[in-house]
Protein backbone atom coordinates (compact mmCIF):
# COMPACT_ATOMS: atom_id res chain seq x y z
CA UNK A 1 0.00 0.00 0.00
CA UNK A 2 1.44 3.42 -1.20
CA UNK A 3 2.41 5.58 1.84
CA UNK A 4 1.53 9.75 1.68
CA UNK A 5 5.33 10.29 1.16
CA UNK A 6 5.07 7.96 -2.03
CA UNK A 7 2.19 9.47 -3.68
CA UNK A 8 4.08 12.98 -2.67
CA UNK A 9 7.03 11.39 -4.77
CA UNK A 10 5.20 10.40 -7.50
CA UNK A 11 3.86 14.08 -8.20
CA UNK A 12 6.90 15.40 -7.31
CA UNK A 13 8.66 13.31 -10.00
CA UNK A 14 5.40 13.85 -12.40
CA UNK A 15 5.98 17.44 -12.12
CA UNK A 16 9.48 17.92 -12.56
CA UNK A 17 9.17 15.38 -15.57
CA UNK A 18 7.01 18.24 -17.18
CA UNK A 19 8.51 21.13 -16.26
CA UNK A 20 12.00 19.26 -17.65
CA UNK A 21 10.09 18.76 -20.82
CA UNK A 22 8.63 22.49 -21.20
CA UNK A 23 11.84 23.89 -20.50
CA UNK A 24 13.70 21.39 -23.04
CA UNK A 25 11.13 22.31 -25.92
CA UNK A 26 11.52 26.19 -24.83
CA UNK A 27 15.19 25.93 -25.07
CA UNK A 28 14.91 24.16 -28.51
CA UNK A 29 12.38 26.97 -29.96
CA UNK A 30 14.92 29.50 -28.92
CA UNK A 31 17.81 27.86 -30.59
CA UNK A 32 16.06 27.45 -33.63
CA UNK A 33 15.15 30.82 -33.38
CA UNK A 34 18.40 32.29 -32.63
CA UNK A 35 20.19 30.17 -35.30
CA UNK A 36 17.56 31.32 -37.92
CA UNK A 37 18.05 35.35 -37.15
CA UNK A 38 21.63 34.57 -37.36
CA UNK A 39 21.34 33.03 -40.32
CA UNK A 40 19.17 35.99 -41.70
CA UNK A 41 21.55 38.49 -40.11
CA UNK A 42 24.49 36.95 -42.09
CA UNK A 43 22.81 37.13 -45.42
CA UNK A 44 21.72 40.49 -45.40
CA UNK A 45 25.03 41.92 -44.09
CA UNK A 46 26.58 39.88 -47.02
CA UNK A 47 24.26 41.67 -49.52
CA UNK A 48 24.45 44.95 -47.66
CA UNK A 49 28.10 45.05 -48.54
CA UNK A 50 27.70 44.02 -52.10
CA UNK A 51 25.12 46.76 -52.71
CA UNK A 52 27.27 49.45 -50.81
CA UNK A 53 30.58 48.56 -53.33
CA UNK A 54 28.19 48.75 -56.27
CA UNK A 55 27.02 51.65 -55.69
CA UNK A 56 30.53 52.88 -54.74
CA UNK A 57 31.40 51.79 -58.52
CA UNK A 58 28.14 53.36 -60.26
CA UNK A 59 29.36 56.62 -58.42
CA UNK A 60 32.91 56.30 -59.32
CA UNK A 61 31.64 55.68 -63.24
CA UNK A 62 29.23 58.39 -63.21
CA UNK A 63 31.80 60.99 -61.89
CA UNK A 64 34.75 59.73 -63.94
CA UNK A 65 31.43 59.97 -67.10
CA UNK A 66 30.62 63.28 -65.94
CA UNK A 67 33.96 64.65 -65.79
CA UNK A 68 34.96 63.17 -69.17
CA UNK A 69 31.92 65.34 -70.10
CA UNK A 70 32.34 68.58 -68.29
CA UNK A 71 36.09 68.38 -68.13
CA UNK A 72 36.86 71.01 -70.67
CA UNK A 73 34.51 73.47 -69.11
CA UNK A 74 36.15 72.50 -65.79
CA UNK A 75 38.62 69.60 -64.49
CA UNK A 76 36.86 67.65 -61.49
CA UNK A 77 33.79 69.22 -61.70
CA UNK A 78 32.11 65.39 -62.76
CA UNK A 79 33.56 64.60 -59.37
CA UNK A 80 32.22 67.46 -57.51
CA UNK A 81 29.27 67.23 -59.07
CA UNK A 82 28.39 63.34 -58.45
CA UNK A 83 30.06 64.05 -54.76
CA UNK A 84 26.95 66.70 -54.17
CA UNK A 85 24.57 64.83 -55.46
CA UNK A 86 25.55 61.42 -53.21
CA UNK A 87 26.03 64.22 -50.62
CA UNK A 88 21.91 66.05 -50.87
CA UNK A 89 20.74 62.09 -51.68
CA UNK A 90 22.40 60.82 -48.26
CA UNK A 91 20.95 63.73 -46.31
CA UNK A 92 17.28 63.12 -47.73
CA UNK A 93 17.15 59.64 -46.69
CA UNK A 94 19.09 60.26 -43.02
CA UNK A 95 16.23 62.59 -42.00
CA UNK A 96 13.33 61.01 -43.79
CA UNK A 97 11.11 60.94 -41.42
């Protein structure tokens, strides 16, 4: 016949066997989670950088375009002019609102 003390046990066990298994699932979401964001995070950096060195390039074409253009009027003004423009354009979007 099972004493009080047993049946206390028995819950005792029951409960911790859940809580265990909650806390094992929990900790399994989270990893999952955290490995996915990372793996997210990763990518875009990756194509952050790519897009920032091509559009270095396009401006570096554009001003060496411009001042093959313009240079006879006056030398560097492509790059002046392509250096505004990247400077207004930056501005716009840093205090878009």
């Amino acid at each position: 016949m099972p004493t009080k003390k047993t049946k206390q046990n028995d819950w005792k066990n029951l409960v911790q066997g859940f809580v265990g298994n909650v806390m094992e699932q929990l900790s399994d979401n989270v990893s999952q989670k955290i490995q996915a964001w990372i793996k997210m995070l990763k990518r875009k950096t990756v194509g952050s950088i790519l897009m920032v060195l091509g559009l270095l390039y396009l401006l570096i074409g554009v001003s060496v375009y411009f001042n093959s253009i313009l240079s006879p009027i006056l030398p560097g003004l492509g790059y002046m002019t392509v250096g505004v423009l990247a400077i207004l354009i930056g501005n716009l979007v840093a205090n878009n609102k």
